[in-house]
Protein backbone atom coordinates (compact mmCIF):
# COMPACT_ATOMS: atom_id res chain seq x y z
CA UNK A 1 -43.24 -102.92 65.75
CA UNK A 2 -42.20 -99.21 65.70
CA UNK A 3 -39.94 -97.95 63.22
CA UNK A 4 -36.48 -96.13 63.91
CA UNK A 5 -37.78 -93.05 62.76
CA UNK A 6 -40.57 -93.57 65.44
CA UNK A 7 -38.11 -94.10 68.13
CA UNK A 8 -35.92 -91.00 67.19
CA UNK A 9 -39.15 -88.46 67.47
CA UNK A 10 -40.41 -90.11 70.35
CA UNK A 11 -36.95 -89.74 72.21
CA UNK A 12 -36.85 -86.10 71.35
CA UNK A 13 -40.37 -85.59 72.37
CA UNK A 14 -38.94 -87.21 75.84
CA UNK A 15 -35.66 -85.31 75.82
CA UNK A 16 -38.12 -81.98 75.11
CA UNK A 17 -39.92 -82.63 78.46
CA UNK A 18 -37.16 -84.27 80.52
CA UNK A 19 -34.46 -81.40 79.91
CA UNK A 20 -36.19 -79.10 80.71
CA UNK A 21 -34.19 -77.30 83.52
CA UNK A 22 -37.40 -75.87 85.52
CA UNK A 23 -39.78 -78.73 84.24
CA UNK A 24 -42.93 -77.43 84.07
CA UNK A 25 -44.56 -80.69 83.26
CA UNK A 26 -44.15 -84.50 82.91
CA UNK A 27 -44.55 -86.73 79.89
CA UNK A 28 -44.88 -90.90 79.17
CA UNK A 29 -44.90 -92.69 76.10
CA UNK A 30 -47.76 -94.85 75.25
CA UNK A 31 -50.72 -93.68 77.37
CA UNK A 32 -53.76 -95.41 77.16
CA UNK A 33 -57.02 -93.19 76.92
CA UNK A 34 -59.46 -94.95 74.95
CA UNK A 35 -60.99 -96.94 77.74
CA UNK A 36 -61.64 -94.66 80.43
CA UNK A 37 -64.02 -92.35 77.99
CA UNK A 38 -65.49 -95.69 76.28
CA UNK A 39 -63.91 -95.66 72.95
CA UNK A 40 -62.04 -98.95 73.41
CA UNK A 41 -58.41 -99.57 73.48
CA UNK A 42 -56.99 -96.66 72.26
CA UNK A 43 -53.18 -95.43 73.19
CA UNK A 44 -51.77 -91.72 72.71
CA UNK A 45 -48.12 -92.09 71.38
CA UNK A 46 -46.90 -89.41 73.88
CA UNK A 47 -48.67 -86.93 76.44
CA UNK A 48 -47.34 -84.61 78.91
CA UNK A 49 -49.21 -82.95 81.92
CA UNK A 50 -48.72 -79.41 83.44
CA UNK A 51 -49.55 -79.23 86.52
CA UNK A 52 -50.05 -75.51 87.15
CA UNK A 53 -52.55 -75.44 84.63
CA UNK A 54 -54.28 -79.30 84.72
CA UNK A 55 -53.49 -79.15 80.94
CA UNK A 56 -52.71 -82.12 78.97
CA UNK A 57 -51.17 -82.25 75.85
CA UNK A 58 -51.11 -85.17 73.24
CA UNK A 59 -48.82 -85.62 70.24
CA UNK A 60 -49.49 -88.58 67.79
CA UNK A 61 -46.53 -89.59 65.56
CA UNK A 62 -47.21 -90.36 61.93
CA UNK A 63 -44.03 -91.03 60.05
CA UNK A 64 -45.12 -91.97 56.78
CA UNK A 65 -47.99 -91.44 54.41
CA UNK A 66 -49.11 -95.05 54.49
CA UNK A 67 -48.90 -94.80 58.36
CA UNK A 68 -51.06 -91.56 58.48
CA UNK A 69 -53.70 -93.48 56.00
CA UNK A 70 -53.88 -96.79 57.98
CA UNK A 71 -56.53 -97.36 60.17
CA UNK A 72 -54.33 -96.38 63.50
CA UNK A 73 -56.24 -94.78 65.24
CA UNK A 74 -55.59 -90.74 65.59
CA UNK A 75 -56.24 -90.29 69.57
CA UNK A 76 -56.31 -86.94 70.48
CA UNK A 77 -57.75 -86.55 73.76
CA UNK A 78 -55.88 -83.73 75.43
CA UNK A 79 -56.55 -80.04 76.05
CA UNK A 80 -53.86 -79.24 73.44
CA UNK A 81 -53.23 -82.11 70.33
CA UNK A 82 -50.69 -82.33 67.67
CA UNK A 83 -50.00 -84.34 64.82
CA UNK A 84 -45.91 -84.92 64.68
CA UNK A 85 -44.37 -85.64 61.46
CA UNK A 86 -41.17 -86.14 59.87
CA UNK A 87 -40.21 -83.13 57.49
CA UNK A 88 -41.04 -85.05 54.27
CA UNK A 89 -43.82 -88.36 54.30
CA UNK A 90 -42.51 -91.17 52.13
């Protein structure tokens, strides 16, 4: 079950891509990854896709300490990958 702080930074992350007045690229929540390159079932929290450059970026959302040390997986799979955090861990 996500946390409320999840759903705020993955609703900006969406609100990043999706105001975007020329959008330059598209994003989804919850893309799955780990199976087409054979590493099981593995899901990137949010990824967005340019297509005048084929690039794809991945952002993985760790909002607390004990969430960053867990044994989620970190799935960075995209051209371009970053970890997104809240300001302070807890």
């Amino acid at each position: 079950m996500k946390t409320k702080l999840t759903r705020k930074i993955e609703f900006a992350l969406a609100k990043k891509v999706l105001d975007s007045r020329f959008r330059t690229e598209y994003g989804a929540l919850e893309v799955p990854c780990g199976n087409w390159i054979g590493k099981g079932k593995e899901n990137v929290d949010f990824a967005t896709y340019a297509p005048s450059t084929q690039e794809i970026t991945c952002y993985e959302i760790k909002v607390s300490k004990s969430d960053f040390n867990s044994n989620a997986s970190l799935s960075f799979y995209g051209h371009r990958n970053y970890l997104v955090a809240p300001l302070f861990f807890s």
